[in-house]
C-alpha atoms as a PDB file:
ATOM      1  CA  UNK A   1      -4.593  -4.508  -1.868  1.00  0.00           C
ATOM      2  CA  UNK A   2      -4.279  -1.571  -0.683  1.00  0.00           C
ATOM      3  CA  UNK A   3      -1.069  -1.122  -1.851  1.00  0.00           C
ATOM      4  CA  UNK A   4       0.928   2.459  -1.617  1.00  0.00           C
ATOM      5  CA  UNK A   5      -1.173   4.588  -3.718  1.00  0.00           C
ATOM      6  CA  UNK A   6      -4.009   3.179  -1.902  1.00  0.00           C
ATOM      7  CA  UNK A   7      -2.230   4.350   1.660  1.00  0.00           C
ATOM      8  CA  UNK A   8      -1.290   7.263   0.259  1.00  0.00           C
ATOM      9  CA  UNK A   9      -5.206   8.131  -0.672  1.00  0.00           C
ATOM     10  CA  UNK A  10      -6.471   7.636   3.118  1.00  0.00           C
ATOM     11  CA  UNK A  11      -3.145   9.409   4.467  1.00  0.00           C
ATOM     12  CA  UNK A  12      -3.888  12.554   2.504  1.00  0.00           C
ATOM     13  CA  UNK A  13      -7.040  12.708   3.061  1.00  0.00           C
ATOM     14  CA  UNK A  14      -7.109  12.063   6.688  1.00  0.00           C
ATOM     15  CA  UNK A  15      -4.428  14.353   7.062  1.00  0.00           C
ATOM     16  CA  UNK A  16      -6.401  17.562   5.907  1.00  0.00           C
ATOM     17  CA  UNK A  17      -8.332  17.117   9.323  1.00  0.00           C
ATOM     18  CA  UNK A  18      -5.676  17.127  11.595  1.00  0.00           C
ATOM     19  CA  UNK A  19      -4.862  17.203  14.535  1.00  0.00           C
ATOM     20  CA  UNK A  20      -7.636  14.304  16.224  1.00  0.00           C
ATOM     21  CA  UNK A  21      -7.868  14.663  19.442  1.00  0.00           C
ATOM     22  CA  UNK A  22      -8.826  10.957  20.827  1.00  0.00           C
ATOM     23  CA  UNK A  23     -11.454  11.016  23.654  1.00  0.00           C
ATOM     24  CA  UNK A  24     -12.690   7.947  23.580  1.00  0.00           C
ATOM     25  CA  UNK A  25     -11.694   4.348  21.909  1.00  0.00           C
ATOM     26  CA  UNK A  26     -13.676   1.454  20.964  1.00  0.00           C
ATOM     27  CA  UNK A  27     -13.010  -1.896  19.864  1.00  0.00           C
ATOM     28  CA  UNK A  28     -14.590  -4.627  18.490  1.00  0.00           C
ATOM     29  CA  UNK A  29     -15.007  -8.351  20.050  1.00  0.00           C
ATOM     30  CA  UNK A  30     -12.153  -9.631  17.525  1.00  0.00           C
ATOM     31  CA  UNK A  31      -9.670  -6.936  17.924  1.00  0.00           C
ATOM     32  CA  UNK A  32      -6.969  -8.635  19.580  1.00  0.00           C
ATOM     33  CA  UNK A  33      -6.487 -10.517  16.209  1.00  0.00           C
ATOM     34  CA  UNK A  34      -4.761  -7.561  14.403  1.00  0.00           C
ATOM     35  CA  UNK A  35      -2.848  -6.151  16.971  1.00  0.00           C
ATOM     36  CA  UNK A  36       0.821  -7.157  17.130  1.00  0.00           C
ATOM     37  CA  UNK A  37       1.999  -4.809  20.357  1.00  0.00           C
ATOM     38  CA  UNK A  38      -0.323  -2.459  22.029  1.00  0.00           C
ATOM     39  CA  UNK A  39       1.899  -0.727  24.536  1.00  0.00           C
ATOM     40  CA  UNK A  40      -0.278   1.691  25.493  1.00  0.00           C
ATOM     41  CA  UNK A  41      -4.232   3.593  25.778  1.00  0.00           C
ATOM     42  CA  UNK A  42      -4.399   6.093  23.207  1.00  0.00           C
ATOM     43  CA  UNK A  43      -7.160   7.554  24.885  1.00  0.00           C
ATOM     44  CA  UNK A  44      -6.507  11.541  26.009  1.00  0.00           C
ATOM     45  CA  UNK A  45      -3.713  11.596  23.120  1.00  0.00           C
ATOM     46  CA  UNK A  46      -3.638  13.911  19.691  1.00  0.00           C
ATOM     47  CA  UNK A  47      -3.079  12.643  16.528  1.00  0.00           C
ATOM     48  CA  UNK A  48      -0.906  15.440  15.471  1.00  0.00           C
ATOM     49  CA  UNK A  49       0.627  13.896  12.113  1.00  0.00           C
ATOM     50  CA  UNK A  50      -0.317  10.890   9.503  1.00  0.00           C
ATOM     51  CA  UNK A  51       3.320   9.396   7.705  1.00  0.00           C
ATOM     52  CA  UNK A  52       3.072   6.579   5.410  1.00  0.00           C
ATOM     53  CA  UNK A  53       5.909   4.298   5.191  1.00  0.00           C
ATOM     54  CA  UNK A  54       5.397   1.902   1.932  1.00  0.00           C
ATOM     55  CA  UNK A  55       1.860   0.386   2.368  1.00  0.00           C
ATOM     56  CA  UNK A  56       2.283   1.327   6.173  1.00  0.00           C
ATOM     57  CA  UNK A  57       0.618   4.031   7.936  1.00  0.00           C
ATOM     58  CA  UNK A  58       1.829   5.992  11.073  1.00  0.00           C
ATOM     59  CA  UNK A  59       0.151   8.247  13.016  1.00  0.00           C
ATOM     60  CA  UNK A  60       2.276  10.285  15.309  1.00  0.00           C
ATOM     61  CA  UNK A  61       0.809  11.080  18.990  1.00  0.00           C
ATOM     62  CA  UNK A  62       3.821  12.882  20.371  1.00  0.00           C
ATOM     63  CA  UNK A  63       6.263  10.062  21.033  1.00  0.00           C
ATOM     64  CA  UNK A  64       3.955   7.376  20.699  1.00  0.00           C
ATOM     65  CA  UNK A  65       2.949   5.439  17.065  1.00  0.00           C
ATOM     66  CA  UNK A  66       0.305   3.683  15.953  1.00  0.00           C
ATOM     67  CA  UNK A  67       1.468   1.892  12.895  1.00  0.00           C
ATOM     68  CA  UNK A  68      -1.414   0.463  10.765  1.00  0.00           C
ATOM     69  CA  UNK A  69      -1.139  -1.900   7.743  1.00  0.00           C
ATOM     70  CA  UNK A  70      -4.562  -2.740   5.709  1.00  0.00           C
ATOM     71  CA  UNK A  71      -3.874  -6.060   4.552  1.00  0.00           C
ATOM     72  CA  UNK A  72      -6.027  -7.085   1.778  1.00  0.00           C
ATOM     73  CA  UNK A  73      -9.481  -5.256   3.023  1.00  0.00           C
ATOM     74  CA  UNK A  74      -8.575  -2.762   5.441  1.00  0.00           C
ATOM     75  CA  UNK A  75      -9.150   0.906   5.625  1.00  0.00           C
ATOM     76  CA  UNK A  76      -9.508   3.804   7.832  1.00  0.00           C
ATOM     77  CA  UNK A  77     -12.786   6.174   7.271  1.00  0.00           C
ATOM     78  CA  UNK A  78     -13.896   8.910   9.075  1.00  0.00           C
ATOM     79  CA  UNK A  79     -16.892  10.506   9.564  1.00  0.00           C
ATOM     80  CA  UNK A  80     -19.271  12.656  11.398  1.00  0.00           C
ATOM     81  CA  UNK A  81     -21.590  10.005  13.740  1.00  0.00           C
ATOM     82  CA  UNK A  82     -20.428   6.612  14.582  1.00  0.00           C
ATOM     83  CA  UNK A  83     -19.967   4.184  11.524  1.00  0.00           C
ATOM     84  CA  UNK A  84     -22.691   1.943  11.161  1.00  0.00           C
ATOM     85  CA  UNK A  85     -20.030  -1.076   9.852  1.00  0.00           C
ATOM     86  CA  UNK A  86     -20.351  -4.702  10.374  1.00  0.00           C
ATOM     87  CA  UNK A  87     -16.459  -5.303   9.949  1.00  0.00           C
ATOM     88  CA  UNK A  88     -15.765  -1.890  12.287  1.00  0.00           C
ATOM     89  CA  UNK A  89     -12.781  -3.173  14.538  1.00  0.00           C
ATOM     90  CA  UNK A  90     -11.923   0.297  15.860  1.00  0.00           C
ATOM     91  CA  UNK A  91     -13.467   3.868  16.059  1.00  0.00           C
ATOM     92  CA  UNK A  92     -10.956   6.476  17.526  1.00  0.00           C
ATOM     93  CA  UNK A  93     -14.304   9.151  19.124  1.00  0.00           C
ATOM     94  CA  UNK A  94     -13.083  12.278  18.905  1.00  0.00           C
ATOM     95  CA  UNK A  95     -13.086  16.356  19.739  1.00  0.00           C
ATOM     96  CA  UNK A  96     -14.970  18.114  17.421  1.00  0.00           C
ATOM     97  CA  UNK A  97     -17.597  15.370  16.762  1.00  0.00           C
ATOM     98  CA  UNK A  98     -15.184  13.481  14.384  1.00  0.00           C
ATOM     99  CA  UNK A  99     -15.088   9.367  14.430  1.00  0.00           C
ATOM    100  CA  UNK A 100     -12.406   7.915  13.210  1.00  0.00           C
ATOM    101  CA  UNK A 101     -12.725   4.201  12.224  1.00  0.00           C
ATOM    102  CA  UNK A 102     -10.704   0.898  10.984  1.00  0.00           C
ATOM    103  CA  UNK A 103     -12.607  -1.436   9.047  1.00  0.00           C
ATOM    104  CA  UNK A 104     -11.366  -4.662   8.007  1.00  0.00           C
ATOM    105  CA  UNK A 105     -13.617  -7.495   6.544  1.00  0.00           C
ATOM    106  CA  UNK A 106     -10.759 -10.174   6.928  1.00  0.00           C
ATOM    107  CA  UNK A 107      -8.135  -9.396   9.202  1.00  0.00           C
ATOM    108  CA  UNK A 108      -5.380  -9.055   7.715  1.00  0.00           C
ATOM    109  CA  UNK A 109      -4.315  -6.060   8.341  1.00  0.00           C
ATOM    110  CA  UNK A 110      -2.286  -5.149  11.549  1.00  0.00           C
ATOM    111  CA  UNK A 111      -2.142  -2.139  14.509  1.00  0.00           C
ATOM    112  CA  UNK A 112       0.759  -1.760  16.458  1.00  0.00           C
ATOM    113  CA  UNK A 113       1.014   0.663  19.707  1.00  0.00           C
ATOM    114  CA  UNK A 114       4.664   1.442  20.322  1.00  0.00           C
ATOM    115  CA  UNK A 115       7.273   3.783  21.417  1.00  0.00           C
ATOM    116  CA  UNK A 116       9.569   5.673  19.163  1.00  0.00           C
ATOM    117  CA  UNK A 117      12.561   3.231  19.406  1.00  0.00           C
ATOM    118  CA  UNK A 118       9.976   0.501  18.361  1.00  0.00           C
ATOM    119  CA  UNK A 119       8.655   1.867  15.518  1.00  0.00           C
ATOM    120  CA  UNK A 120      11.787   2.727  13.855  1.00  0.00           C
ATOM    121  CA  UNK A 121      13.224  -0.850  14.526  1.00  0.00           C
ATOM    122  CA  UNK A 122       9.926  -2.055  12.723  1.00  0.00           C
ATOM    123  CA  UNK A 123       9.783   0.496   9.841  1.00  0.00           C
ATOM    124  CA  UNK A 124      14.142  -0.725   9.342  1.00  0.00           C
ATOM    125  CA  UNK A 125      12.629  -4.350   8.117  1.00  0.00           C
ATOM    126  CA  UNK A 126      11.483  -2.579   4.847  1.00  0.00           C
ATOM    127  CA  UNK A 127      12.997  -1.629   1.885  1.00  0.00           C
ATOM    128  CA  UNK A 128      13.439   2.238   0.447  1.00  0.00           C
ATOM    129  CA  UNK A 129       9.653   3.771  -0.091  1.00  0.00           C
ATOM    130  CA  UNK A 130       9.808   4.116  -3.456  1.00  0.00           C
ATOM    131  CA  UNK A 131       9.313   8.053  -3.425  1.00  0.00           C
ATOM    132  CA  UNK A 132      12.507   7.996  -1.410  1.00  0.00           C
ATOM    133  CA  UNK A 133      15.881   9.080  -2.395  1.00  0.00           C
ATOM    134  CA  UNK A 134      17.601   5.619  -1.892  1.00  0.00           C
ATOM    135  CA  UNK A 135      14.841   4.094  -4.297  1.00  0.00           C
ATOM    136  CA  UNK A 136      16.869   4.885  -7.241  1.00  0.00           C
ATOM    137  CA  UNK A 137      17.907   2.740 -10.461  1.00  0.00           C
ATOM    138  CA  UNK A 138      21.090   2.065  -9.349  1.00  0.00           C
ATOM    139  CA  UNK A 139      19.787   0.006  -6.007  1.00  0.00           C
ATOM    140  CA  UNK A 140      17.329  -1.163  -8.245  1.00  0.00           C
ATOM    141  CA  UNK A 141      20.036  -2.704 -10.285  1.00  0.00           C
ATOM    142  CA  UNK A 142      21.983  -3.865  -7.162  1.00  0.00           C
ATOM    143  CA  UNK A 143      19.141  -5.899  -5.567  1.00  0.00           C
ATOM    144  CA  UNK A 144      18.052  -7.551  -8.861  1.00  0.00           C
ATOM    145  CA  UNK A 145      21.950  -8.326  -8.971  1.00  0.00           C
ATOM    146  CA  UNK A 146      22.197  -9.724  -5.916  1.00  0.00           C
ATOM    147  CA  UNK A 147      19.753 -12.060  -6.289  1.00  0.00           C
ATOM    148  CA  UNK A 148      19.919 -13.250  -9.913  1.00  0.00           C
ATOM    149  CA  UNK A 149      17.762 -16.587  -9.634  1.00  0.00           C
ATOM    150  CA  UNK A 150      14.480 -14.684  -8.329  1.00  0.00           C
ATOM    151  CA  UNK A 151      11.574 -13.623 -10.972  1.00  0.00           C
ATOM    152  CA  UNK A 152      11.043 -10.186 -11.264  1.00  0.00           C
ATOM    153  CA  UNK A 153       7.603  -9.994 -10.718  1.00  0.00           C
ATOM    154  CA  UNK A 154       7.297 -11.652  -7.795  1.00  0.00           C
ATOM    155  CA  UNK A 155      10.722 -10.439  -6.488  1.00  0.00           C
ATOM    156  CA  UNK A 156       9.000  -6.758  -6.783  1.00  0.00           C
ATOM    157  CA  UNK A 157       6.357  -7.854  -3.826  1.00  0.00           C
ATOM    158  CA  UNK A 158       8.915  -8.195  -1.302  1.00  0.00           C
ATOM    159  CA  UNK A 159       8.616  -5.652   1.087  1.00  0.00           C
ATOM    160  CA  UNK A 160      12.022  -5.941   2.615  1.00  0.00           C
ATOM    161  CA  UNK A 161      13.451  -4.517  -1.085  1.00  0.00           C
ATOM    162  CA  UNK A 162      10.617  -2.745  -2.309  1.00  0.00           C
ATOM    163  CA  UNK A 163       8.293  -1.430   0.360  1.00  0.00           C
ATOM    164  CA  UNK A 164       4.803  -0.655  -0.598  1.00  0.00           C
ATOM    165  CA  UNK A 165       4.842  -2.381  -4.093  1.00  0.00           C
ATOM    166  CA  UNK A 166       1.745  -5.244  -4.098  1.00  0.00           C
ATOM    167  CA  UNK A 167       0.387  -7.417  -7.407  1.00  0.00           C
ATOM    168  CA  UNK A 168      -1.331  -4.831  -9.274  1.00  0.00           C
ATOM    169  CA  UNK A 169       1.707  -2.089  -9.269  1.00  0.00           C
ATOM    170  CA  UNK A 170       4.157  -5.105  -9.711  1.00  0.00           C
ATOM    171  CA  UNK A 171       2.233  -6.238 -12.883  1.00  0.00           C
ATOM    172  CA  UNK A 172       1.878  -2.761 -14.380  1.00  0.00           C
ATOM    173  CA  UNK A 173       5.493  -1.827 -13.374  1.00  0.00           C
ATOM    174  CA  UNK A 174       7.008  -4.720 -15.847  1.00  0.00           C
ATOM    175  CA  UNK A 175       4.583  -3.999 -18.158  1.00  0.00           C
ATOM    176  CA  UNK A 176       5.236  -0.085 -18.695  1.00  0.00           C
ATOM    177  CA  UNK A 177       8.793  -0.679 -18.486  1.00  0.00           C
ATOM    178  CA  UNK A 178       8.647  -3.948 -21.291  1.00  0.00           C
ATOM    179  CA  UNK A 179       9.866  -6.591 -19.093  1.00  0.00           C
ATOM    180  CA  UNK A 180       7.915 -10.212 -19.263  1.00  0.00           C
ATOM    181  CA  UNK A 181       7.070 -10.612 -15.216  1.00  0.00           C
ATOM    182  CA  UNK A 182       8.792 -13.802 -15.681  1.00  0.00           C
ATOM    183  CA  UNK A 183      12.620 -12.609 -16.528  1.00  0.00           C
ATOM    184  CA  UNK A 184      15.088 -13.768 -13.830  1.00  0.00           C
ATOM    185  CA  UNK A 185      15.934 -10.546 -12.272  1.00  0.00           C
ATOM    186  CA  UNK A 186      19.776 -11.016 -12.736  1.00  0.00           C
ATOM    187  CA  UNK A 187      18.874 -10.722 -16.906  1.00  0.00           C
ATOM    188  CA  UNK A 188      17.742  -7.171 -16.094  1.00  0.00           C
ATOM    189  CA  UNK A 189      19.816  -4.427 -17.507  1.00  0.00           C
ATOM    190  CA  UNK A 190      20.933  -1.339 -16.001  1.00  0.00           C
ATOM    191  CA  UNK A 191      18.943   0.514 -18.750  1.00  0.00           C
ATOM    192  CA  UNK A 192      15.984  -1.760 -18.015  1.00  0.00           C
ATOM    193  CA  UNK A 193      16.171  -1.130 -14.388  1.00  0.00           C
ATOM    194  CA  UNK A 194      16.357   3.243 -15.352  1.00  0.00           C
ATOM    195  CA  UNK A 195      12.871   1.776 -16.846  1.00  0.00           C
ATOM    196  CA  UNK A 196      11.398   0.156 -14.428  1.00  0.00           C
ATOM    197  CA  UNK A 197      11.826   3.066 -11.596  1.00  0.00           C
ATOM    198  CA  UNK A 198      10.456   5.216 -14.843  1.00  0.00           C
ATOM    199  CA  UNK A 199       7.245   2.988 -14.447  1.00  0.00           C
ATOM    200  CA  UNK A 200       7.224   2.627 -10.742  1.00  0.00           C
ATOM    201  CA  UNK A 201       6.883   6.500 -10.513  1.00  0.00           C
ATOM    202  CA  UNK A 202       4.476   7.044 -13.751  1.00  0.00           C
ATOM    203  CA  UNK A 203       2.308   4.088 -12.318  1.00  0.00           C
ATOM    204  CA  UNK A 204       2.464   5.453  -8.504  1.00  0.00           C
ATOM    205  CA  UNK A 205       1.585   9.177  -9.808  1.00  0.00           C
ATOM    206  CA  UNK A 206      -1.280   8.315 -11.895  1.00  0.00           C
ATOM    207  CA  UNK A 207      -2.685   5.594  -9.264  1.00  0.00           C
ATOM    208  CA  UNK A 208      -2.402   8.428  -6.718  1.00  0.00           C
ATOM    209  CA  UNK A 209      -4.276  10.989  -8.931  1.00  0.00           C
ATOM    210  CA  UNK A 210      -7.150   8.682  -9.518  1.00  0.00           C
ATOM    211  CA  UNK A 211      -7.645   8.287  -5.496  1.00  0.00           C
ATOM    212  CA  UNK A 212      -6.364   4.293  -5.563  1.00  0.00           C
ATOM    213  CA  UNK A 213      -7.539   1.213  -7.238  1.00  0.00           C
ATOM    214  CA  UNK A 214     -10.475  -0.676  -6.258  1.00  0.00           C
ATOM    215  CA  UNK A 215     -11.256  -4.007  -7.459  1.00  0.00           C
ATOM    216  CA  UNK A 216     -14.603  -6.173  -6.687  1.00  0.00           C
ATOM    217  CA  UNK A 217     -15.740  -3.861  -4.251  1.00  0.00           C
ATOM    218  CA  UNK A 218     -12.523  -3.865  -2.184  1.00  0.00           C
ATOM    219  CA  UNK A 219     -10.683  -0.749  -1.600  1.00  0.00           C
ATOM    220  CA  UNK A 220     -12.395   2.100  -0.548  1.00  0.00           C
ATOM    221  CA  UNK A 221     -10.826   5.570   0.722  1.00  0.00           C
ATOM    222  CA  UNK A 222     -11.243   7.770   3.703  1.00  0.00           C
ATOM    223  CA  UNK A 223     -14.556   9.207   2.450  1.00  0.00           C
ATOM    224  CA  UNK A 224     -15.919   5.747   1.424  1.00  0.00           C
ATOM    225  CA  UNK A 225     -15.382   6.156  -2.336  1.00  0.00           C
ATOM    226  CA  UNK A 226     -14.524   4.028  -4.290  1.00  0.00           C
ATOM    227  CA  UNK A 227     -10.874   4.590  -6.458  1.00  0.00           C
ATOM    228  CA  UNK A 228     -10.828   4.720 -10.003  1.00  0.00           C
ATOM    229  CA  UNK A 229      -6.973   3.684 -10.841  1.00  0.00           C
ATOM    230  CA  UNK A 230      -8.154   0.573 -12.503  1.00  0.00           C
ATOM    231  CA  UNK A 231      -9.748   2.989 -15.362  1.00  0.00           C
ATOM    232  CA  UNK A 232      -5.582   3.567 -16.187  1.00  0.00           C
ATOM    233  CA  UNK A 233      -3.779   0.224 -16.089  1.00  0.00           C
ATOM    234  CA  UNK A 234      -2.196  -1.153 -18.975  1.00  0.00           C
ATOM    235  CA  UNK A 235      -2.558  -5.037 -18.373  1.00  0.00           C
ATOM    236  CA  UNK A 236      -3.752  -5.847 -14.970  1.00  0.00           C
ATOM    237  CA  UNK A 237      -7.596  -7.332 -14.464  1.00  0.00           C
ATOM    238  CA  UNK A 238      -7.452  -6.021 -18.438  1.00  0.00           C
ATOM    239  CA  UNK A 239      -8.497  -8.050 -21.557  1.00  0.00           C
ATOM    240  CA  UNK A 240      -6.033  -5.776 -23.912  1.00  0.00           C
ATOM    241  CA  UNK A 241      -3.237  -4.049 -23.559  1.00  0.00           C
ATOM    242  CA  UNK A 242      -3.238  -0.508 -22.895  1.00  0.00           C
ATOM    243  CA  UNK A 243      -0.217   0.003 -25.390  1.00  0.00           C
ATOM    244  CA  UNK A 244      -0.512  -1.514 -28.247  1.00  0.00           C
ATOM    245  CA  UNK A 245      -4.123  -3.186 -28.303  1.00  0.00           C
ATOM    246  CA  UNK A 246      -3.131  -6.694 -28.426  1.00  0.00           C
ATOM    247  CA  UNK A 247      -4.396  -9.708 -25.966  1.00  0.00           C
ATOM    248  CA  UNK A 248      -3.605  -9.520 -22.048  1.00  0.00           C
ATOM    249  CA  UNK A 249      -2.513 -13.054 -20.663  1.00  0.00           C
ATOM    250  CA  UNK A 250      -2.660 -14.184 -16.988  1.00  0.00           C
ATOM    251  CA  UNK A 251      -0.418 -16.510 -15.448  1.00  0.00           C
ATOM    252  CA  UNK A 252      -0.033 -17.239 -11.713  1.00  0.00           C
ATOM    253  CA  UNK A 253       3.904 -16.292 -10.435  1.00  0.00           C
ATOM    254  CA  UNK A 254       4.287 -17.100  -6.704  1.00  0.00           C
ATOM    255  CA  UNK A 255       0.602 -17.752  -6.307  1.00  0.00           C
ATOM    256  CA  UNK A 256      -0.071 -14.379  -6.998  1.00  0.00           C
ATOM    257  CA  UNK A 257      -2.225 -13.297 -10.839  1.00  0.00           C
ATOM    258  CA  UNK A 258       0.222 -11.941 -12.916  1.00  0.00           C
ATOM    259  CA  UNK A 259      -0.839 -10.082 -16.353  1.00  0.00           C
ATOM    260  CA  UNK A 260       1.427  -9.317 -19.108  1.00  0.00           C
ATOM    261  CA  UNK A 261       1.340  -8.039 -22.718  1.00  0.00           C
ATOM    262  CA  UNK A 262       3.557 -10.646 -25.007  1.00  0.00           C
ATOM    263  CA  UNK A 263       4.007  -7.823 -27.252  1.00  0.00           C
ATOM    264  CA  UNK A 264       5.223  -5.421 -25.135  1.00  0.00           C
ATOM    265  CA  UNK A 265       6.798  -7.223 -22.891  1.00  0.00           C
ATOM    266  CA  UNK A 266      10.564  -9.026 -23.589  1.00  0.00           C
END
């Protein structure tokens, strides 16, 4: 968490108040401990455009990127007076009496400053974003292939194959399209993996429409809400199974909570 729907939420929504013009930055005393490069003072620059790259956001000032992932707690709100958040590590001031803030309970997240060149040679260590054309069935198929031994599940959180999927998409991905999470990913089919990019887009669509997922008081979007995704998942953080009624089970794949239907689920 936040995974791509998530991302997807705040870039949207941010997006309808373009441009920001930056006149002033802030930072908190434990900044430095989520910024990988920062090449540059963002100060006097425009936010002209918000792109979201698998869980990874990108805001465009002219030639220069800042390229923001949320970890497990982070998020960017904005607002009309400065945010009054203990966990603020960032507040972009700017024209028009907007503030723009990251807030990030744990630090996990990351913000990188960097050129053009940069940025792309970052955004190349991720797989297809899964509303790309390259994120089809067929090199679904051929990375499942060509790495038989993995588990599915788990294999589904690796961002260098499948960029912006995280547990609760990976969970509800296997279950919509009737895989067990636990099926060696050279055992998928090519009609199973048709399936599964059936359920990553169904799953991404309806996560999107409900504004995100939040769970425990996580996730919340640009506004502050919280989302309400979790109100349309089949088997994750549920008791029974949103297909056919019978018990959820949890197991823990690659340290991660995994939940699968035993019914639905081959």
């Amino acid at each position: 968490m936040p995974e791509l729907p998530e991302v997807e939420t705040i870039r949207t929504q941010l997006s309808k108040h373009l441009p920001f013009k930056i006149l002033k930055v802030s930072y908190s005393p434990v900044v430095n401990s989520l910024f990988g490069e920062k090449s540059f003072d963002p100060e006097g620059m425009e936010i002209s455009k918000i792109k979201r790259y698998g869980k990874v956001l990108n805001f465009v000032l002219g030639k220069q990127h800042i390229l923001s992932g949320l970890g497990m707690t982070g998020g960017w709100i904005i607002s009309q007076k400065p945010l009054n958040e203990k966990h603020k590590h960032v507040e972009f001031i700017c024209e028009g009496n907007v503030y723009l803030s990251y807030v990030d309970p744990r630090r996990f997240g990351f913000l990188h400053y960097m050129d053009e060149e940069r940025k792309n040679s970052y955004l190349t260590r991720l797989g297809p974003d899964p509303f790309s054309k390259e994120f089809s069935a067929d090199y679904i198929y051929g990375v499942l292939k060509k790495y038989p031994g993995r588990q599915l599940k788990p294999f589904l959180l690796d961002q260098k194959y499948f960029a912006g999927i995280g547990n609760y998409l990976a969970s509800e991905i296997c279950a919509l399209a009737g895989i067990r999470p636990t099926r060696r990913a050279g055992k998928v089919t090519k009609k199973e993996s048709v399936r599964i990019k059936q359920a990553t887009d169904a799953i991404l669509n309806k996560s999107i429409e409900a504004n995100g997922a939040t769970f425990w008081g996580g996730y919340r979007d640009a506004s502050g809400e919280k989302g309400e995704a979790l109100n349309h998942l089949v088997v994750f953080f549920q008791k029974d199974c949103g297909m056919c009624g019978g018990v959820v089970k949890k197991i823990t794949l690659g340290g991660r909570g995994t939940f699968y239907c035993p019914k639905c689920q081959k």
